[in-house]
N, C-alpha and C. Protein backbone atom coordinates (compact mmCIF):
# COMPACT_ATOMS: atom_id res chain seq x y z
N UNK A 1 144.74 105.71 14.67
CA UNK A 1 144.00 105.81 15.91
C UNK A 1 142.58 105.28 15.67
N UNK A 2 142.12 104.44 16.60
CA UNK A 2 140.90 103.77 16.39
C UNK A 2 139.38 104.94 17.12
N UNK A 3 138.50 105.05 16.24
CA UNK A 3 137.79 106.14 16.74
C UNK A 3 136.73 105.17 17.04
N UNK A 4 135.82 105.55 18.39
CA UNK A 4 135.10 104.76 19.02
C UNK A 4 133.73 105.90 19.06
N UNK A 5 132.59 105.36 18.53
CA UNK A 5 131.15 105.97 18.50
C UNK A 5 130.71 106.24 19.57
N UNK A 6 130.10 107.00 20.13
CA UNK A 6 129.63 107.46 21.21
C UNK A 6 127.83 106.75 21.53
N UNK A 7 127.49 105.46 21.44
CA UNK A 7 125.64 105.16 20.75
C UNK A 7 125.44 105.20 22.13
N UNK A 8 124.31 105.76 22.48
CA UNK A 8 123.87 105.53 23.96
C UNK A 8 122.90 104.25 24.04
N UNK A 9 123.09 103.01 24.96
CA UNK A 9 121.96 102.36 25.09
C UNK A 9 121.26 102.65 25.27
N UNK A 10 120.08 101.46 24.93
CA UNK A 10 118.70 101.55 25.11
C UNK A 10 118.36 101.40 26.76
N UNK A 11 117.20 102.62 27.04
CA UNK A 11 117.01 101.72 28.31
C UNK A 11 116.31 100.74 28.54
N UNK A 12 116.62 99.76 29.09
CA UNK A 12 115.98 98.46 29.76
C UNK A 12 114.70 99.01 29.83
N UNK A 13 113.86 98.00 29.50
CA UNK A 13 111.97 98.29 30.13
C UNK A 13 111.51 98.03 31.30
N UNK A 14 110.88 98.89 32.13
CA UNK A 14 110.94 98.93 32.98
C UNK A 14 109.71 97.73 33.71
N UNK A 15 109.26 97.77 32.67
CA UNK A 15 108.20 96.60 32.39
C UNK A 15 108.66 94.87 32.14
N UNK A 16 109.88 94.71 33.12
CA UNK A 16 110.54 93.61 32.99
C UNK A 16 110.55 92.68 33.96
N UNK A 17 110.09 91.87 34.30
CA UNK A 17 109.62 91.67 35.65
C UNK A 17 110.36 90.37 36.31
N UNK A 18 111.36 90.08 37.06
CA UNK A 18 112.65 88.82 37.24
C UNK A 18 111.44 88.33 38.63
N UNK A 19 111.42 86.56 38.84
CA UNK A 19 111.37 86.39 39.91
C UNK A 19 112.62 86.64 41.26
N UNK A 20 112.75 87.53 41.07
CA UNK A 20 113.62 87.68 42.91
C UNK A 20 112.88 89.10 43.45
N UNK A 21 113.75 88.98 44.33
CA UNK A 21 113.54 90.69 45.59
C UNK A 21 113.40 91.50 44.71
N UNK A 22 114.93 91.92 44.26
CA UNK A 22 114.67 93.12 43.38
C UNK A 22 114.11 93.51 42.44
N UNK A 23 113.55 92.99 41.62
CA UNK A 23 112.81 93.11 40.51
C UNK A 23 111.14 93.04 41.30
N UNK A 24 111.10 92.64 42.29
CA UNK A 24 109.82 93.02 43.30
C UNK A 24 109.77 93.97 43.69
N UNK A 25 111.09 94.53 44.67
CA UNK A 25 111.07 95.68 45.24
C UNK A 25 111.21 97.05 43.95
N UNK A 26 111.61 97.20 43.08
CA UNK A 26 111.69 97.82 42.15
C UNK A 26 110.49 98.13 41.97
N UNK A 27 109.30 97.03 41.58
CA UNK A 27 108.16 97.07 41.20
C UNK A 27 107.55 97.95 42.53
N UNK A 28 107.80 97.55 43.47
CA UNK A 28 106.71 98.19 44.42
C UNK A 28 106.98 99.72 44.46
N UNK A 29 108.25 99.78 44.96
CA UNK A 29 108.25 100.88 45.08
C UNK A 29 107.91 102.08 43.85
N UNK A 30 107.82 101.91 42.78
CA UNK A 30 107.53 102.15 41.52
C UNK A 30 105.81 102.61 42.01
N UNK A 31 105.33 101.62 42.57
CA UNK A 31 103.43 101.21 42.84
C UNK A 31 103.22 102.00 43.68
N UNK A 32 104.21 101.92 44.80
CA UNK A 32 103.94 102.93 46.22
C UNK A 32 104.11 104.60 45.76
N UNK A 33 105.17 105.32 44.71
CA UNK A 33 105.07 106.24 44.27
C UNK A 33 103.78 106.73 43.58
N UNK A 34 103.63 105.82 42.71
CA UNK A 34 102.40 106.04 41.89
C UNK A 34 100.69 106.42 42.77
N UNK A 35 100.57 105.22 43.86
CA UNK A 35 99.63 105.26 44.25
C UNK A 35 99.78 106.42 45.49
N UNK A 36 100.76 107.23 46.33
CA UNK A 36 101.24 108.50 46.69
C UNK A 36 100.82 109.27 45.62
N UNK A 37 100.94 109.61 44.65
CA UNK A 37 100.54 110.75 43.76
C UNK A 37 98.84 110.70 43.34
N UNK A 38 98.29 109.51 43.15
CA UNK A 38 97.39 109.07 43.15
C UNK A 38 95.68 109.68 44.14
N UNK A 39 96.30 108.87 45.05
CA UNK A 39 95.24 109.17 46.41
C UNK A 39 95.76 109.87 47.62
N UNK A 40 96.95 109.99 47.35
CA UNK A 40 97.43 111.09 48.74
C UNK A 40 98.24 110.60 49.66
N UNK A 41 98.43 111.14 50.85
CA UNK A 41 98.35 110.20 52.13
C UNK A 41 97.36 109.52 52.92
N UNK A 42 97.93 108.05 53.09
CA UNK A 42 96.24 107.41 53.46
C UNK A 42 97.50 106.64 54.71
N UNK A 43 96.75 105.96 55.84
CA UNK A 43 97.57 105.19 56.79
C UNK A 43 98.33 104.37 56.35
N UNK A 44 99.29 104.46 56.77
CA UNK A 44 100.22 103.33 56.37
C UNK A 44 99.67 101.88 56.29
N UNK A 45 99.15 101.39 56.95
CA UNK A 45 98.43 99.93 56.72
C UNK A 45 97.69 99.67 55.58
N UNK A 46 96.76 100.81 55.31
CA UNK A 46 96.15 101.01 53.85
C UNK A 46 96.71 100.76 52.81
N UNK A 47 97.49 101.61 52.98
CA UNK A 47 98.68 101.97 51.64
C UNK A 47 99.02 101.01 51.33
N UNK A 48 99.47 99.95 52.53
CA UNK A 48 100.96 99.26 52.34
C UNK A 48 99.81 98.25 51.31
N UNK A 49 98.62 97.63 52.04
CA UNK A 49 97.78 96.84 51.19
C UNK A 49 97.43 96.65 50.21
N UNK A 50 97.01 98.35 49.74
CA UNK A 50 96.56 98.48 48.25
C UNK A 50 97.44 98.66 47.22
N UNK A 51 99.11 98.83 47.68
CA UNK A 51 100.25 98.56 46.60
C UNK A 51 100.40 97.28 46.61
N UNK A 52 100.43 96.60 47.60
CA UNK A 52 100.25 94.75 48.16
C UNK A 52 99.62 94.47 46.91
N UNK A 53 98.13 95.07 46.48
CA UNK A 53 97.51 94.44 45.99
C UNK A 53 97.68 94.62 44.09
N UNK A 54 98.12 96.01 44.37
CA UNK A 54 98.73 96.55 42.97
C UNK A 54 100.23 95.45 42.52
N UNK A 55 100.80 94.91 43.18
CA UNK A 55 102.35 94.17 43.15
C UNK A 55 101.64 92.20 42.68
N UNK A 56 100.18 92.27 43.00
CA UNK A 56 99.96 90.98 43.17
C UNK A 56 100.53 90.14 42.46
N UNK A 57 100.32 90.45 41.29
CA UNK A 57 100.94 89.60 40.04
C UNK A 57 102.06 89.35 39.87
N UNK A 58 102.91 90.25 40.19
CA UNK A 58 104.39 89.96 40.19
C UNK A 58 104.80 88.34 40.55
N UNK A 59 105.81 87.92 39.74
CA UNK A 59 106.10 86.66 39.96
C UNK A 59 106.77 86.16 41.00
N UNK A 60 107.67 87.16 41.44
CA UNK A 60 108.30 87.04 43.36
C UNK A 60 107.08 86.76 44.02
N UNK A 61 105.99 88.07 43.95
CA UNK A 61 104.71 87.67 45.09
C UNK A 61 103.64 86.69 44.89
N UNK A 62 103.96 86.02 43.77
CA UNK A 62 103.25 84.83 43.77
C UNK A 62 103.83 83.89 43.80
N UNK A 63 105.51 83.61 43.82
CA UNK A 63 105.67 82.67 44.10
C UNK A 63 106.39 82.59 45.96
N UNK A 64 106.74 83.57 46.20
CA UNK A 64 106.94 83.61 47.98
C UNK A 64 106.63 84.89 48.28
N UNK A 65 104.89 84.79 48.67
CA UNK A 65 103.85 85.70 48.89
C UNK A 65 104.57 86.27 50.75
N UNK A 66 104.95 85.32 51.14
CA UNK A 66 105.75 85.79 52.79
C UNK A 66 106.63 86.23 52.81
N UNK A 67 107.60 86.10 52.11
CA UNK A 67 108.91 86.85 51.30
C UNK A 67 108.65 88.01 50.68
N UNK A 68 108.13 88.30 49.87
CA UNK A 68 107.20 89.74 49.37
C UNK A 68 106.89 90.52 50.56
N UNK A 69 106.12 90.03 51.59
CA UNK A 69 105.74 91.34 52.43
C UNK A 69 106.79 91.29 53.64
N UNK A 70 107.81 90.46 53.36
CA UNK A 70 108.71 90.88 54.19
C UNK A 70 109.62 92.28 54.01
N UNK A 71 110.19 92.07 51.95
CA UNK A 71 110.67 93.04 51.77
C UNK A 71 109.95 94.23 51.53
N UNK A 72 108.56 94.19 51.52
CA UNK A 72 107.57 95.26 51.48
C UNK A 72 108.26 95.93 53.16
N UNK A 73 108.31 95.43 54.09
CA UNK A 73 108.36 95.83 55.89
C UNK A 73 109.40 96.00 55.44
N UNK A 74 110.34 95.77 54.94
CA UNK A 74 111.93 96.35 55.16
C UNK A 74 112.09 97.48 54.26
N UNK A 75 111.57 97.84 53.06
CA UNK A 75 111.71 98.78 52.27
C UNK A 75 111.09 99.91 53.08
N UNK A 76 110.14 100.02 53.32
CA UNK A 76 108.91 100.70 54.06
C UNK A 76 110.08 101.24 55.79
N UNK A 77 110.89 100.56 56.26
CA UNK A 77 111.27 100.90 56.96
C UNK A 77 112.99 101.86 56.58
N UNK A 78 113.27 101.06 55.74
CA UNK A 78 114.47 101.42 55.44
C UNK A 78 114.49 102.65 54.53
N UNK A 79 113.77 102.98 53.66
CA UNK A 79 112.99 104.27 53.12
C UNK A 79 112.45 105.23 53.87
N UNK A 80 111.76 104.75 54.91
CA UNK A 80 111.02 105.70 55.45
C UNK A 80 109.82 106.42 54.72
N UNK A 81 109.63 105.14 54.08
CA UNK A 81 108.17 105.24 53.36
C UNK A 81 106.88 105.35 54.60
């Protein structure tokens, strides 16, 4: 009988950053938690900006910056962020 090890992977870093959606939306929402624990509740327009601005670097939002805050409006809606 062949006995098989039980090794748990490693987890992926979360610090991995793909140009597409998801590896954007991942990131934000990650930003939008953080900055919620952070400063509180602030208006949604605020918020949405200053994670906007926290996500900047990301390589999705710099390379389709209109695409980025689209799925920013759809997460934000579809969450009920």
């Amino acid at each position: 009988m062949l006995r098989q090890s039980m090794v748990p992977l490693p987890e992926p870093p979360s610090d991995r950053l793909f140009n597409n959606a998801d590896s954007f939306a991942q990131a934000f929402d990650e930003a939008w938690a953080r900055h919620r624990r952070q400063h509180g509740e602030l208006d949604l327009s605020a918020r949405t900006d200053a994670v906007l601005a926290e996500v900047a670097e990301h390589p999705f939002a710099q390379s389709q910056p209109e695409l980025a805050r689209q799925v920013v409006d759809f997460r934000i809606r579809l969450l009920g962020l």
